[in-house]
Protein backbone atom coordinates (compact mmCIF):
# COMPACT_ATOMS: atom_id res chain seq x y z
CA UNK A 1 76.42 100.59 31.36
CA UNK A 2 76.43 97.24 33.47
CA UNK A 3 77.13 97.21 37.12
CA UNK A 4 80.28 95.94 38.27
CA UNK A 5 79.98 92.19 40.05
CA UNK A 6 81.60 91.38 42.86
CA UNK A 7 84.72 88.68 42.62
CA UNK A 8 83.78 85.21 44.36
CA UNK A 9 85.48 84.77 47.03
CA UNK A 10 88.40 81.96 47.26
CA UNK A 11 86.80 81.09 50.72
CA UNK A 12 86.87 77.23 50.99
CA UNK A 13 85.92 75.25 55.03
CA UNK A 14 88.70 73.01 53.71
CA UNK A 15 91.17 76.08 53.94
CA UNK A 16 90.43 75.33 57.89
CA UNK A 17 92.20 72.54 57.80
CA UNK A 18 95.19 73.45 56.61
CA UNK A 19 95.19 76.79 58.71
CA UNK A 20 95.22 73.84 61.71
CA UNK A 21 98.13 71.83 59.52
CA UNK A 22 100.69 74.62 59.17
CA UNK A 23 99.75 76.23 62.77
CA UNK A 24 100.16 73.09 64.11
CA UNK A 25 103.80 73.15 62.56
CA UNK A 26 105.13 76.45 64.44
CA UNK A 27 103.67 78.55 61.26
CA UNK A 28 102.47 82.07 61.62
CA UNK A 29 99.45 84.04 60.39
CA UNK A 30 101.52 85.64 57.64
CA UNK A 31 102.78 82.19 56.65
CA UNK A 32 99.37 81.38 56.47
CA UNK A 33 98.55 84.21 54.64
CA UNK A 34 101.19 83.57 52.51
CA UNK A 35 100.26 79.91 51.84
CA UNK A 36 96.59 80.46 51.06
CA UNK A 37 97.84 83.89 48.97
CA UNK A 38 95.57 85.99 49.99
CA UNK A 39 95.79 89.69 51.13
CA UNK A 40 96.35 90.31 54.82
CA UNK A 41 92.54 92.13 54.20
CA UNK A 42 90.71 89.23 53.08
CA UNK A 43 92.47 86.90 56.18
CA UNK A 44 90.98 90.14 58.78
CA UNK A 45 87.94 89.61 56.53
CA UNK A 46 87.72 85.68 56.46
CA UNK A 47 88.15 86.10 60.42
CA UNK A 48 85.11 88.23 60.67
CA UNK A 49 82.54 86.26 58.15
CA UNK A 50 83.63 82.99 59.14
CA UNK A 51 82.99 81.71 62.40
CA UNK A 52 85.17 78.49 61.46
CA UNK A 53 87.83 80.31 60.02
CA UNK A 54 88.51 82.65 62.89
CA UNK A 55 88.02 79.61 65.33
CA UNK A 56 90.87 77.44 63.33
CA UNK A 57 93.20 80.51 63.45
CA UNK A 58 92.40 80.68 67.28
CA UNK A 59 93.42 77.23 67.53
CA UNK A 60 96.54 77.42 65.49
CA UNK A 61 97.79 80.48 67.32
CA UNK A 62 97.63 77.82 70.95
CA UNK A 63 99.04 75.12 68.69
CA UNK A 64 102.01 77.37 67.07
CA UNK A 65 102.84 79.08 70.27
CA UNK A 66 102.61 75.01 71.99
CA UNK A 67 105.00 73.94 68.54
CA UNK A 68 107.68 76.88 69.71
CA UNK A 69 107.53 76.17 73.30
CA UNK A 70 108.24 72.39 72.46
CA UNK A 71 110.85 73.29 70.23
CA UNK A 72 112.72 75.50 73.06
CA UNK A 73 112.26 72.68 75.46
CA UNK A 74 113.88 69.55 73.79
CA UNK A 75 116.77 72.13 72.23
CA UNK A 76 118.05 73.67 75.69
CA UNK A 77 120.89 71.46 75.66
CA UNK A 78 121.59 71.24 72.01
CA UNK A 79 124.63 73.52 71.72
CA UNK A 80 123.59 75.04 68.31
CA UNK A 81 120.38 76.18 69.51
CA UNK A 82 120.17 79.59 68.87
CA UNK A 83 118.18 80.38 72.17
CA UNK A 84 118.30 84.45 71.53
CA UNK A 85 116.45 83.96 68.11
CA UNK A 86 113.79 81.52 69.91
CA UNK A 87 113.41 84.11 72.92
CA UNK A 88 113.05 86.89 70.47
CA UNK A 89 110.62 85.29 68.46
CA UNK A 90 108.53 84.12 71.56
CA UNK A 91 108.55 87.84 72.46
CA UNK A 92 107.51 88.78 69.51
CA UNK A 93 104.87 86.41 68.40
CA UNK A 94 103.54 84.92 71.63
CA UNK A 95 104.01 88.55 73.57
CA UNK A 96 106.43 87.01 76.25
CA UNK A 97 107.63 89.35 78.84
CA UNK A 98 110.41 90.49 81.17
CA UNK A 99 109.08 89.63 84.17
CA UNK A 100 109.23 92.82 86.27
CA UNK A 101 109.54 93.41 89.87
CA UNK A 102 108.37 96.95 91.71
CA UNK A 103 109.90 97.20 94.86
CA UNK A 104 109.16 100.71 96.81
CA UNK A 105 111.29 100.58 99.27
CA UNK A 106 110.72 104.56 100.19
CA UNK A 107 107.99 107.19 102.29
CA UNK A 108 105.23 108.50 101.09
CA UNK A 109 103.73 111.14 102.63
CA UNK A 110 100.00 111.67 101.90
CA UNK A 111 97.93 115.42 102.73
CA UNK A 112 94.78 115.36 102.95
CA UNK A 113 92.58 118.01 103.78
CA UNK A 114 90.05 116.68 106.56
CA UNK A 115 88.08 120.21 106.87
CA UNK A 116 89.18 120.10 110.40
CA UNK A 117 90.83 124.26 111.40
CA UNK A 118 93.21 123.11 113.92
CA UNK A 119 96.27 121.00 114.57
CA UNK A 120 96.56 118.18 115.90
CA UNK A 121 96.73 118.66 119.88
CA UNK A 122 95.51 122.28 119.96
CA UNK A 123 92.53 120.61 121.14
CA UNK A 124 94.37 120.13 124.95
CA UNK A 125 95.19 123.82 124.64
CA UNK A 126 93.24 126.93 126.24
CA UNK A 127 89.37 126.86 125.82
CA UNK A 128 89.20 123.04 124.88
CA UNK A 129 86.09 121.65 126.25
CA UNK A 130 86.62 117.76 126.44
CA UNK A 131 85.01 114.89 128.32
CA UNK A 132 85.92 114.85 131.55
């Protein structure tokens, strides 16, 4: 019996360019994905044996996330802008957060055991010998 040969890959440095072209567009890694159709294994894959690949996906991540920013910038006024959807997916993609504030506004009270075997003062009680 013959051994089995791998498949050649579909890897082409040309695909980095148009990682960069749709990225730079507002378009996600599964849209890239998608685009290239290939399996979300062989993008994790590409990433890992291809410096340039996983250097253009770095870059279109900053680019897409600058695209969606841009996009919620010049549309704040427009009054179809659907500014919940843009959040959302700002949230989502770009992991955007609540800002959140702690305020303790309360006591804490902290025990700590110094190894010393007498309250405090007892020392100015009967048999203390201080400086004098």
């Amino acid at each position: 019996m013959g051994s089995k040969m791998a498949r050649p890959t579909k890897y082409k440095k040309e695909m980095c360019e148009t990682v960069i072209e749709l990225m730079k567009e507002g378009a996600s890694q599964d849209e890239v994905i998608g685009h290239l159709d290939i399996s979300r294994d062989t993008f994790y894959r590409w990433k890992e044996e291809h410096q340039e690949f996983s250097d253009s996906i770095k870059r279109g991540v900053r680019l897409s996330q600058a695209w969606w920013e841009k996009q919620g910038r010049i549309s704040l006024k427009d009054r179809e802008f659907n500014y919940t959807g843009w959040y959302m997916n700002m949230k989502n993609r770009f992991k955007w957060a609540d800002k959140q504030e702690v305020k303790n506004e309360g006591n804490i009270t902290i025990v700590m055991d110094t190894g010393i075997d007498h309250y405090p003062g007892e020392q100015d009680e009967e048999g203390w010998e201080g400086d004098s």
